[in-house]
Protein backbone atom coordinates (compact mmCIF):
# COMPACT_ATOMS: atom_id res chain seq x y z
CA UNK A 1 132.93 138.06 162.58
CA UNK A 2 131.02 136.10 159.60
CA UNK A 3 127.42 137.07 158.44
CA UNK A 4 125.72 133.52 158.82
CA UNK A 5 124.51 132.68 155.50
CA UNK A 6 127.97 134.42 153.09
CA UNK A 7 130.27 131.84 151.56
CA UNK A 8 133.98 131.99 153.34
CA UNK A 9 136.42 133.80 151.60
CA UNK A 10 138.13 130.75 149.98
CA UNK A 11 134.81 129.53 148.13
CA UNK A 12 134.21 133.21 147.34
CA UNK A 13 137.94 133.96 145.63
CA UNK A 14 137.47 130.36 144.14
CA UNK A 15 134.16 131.10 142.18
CA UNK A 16 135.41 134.83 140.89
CA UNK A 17 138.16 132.82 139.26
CA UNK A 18 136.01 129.97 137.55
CA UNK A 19 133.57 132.38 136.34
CA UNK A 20 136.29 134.14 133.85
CA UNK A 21 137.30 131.23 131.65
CA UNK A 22 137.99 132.42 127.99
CA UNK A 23 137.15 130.50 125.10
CA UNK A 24 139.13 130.32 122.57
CA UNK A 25 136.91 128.29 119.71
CA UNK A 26 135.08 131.39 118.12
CA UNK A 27 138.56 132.90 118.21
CA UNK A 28 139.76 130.14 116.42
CA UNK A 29 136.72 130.08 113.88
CA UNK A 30 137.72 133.75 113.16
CA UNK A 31 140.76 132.83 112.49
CA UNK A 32 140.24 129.97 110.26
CA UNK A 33 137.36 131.72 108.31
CA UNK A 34 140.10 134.64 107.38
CA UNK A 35 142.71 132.71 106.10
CA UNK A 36 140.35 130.68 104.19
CA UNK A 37 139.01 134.04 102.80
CA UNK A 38 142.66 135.28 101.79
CA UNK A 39 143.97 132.12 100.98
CA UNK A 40 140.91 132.32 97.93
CA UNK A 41 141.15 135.72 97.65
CA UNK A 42 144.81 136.46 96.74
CA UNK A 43 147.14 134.66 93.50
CA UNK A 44 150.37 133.53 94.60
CA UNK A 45 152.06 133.25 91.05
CA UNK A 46 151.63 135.60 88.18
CA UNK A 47 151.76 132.40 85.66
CA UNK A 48 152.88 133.70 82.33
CA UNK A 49 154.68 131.37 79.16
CA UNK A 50 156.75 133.31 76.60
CA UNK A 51 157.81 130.80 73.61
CA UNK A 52 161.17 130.01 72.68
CA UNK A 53 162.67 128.49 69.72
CA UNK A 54 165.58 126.70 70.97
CA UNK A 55 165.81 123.97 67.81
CA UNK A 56 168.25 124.57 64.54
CA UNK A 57 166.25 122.55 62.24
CA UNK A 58 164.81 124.59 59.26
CA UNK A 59 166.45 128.02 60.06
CA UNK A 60 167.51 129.49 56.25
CA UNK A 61 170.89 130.05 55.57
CA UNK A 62 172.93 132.90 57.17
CA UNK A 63 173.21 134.86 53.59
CA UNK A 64 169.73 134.93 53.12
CA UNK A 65 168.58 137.18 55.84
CA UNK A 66 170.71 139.67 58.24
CA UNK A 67 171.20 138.13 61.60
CA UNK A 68 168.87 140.05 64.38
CA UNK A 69 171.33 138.94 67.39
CA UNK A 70 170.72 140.72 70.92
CA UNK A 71 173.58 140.32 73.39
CA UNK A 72 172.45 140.85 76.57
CA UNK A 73 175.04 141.71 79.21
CA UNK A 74 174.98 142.83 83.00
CA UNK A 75 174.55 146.21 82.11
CA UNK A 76 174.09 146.40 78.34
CA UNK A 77 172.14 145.53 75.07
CA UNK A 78 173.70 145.03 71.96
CA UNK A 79 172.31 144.50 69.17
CA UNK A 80 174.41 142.61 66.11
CA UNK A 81 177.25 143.66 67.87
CA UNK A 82 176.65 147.46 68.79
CA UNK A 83 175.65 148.83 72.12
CA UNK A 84 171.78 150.26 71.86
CA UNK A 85 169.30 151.33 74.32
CA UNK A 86 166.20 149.00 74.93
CA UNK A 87 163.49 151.68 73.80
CA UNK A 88 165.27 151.69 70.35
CA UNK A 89 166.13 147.69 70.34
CA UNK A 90 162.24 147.50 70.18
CA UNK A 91 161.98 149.81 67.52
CA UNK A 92 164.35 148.00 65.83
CA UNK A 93 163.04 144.66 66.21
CA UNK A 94 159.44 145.84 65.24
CA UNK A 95 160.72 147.29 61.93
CA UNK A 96 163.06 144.08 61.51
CA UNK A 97 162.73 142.46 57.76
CA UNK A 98 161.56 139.70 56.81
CA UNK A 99 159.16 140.40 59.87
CA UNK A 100 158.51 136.28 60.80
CA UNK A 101 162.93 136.41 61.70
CA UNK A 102 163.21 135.22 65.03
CA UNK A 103 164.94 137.57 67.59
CA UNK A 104 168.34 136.17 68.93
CA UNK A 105 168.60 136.43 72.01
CA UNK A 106 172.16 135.18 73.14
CA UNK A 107 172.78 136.25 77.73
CA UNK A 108 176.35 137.00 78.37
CA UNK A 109 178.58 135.13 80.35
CA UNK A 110 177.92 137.78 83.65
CA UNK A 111 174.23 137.87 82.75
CA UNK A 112 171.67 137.28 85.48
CA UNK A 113 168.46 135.38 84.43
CA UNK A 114 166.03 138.36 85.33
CA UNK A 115 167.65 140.68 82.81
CA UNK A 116 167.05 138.36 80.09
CA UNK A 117 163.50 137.96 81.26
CA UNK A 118 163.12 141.82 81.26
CA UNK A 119 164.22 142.50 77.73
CA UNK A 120 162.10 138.97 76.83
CA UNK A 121 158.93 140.87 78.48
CA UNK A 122 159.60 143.99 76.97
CA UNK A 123 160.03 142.41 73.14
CA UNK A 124 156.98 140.45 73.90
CA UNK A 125 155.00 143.58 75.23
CA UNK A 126 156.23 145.34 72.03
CA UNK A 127 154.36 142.47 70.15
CA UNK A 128 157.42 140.86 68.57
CA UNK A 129 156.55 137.13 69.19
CA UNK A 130 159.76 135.03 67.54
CA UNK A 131 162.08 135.01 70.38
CA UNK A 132 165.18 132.56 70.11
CA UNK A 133 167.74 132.13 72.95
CA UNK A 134 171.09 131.41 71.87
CA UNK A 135 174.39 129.89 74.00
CA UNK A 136 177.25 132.00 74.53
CA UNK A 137 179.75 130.41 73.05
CA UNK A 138 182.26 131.17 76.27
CA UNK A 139 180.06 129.24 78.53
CA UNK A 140 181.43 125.95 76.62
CA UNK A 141 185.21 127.23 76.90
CA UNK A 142 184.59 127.86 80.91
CA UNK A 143 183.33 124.97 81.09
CA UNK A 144 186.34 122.61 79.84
């Protein structure tokens, strides 16, 4: 039998059950207030600018000065035509004379872009700061 005055057990298992909502809106705040805090706190891009001279117009003639041409392939670095390493291209194209000749850079047929953005970055780390990208000139014949 029932005490007199307790609820039944319907009201009673009702009630347990209404007093346990959750709310979600300081989880939400939480939420929000952390990705506002990384979303200030972090850089997506590195932005960096290296300068290229990509015009013909007042270069000096060929005799004057030696060419300073770097071929960059898939795997390789040469430099006016002979394989070298990249610690001694930068050597090289510190020492280079006159010192204002722009570096050549020319990417190989089988070149992928980041490899000419390494050796760019390293030249440019090195301090040499006239870079010059030059067209293979078998890209035009696989082209036709």
């Amino acid at each position: 039998m029932q005490a007199p005055f307790s609820p039944p057990e319907k009201l009673a298992s009702l009630s347990r059950r209404r007093k346990s909502p959750i709310s979600l809106t300081p989880l939400i705040d939480v939420v929000f207030i952390l990705l506002v805090f990384f979303m200030l706190a972090s850089s997506f891009m590195d932005w960096r600018s290296l300068s290229l001279d990509t015009s013909a117009a007042g270069e000096p003639a060929p005799s004057e000065q030696t060419p300073f041409v770097v071929q960059i392939g898939a795997d390789s670095l040469r430099l006016n035509g002979e394989t070298i390493a990249l610690g001694r291209l930068i050597d090289q194209a510190r020492a280079r004379q006159p010192a204002e000749q722009p570096v050549s850079l020319q990417p190989l047929a089988d070149t992928r872009v980041q490899a000419v953005v390494a050796v760019m970055d390293a030249l440019n780390e090195a301090g040499v700061q006239s870079l010059k990208l030059v067209e293979d000139p078998q890209w035009q014949e696989a082209e036709q």
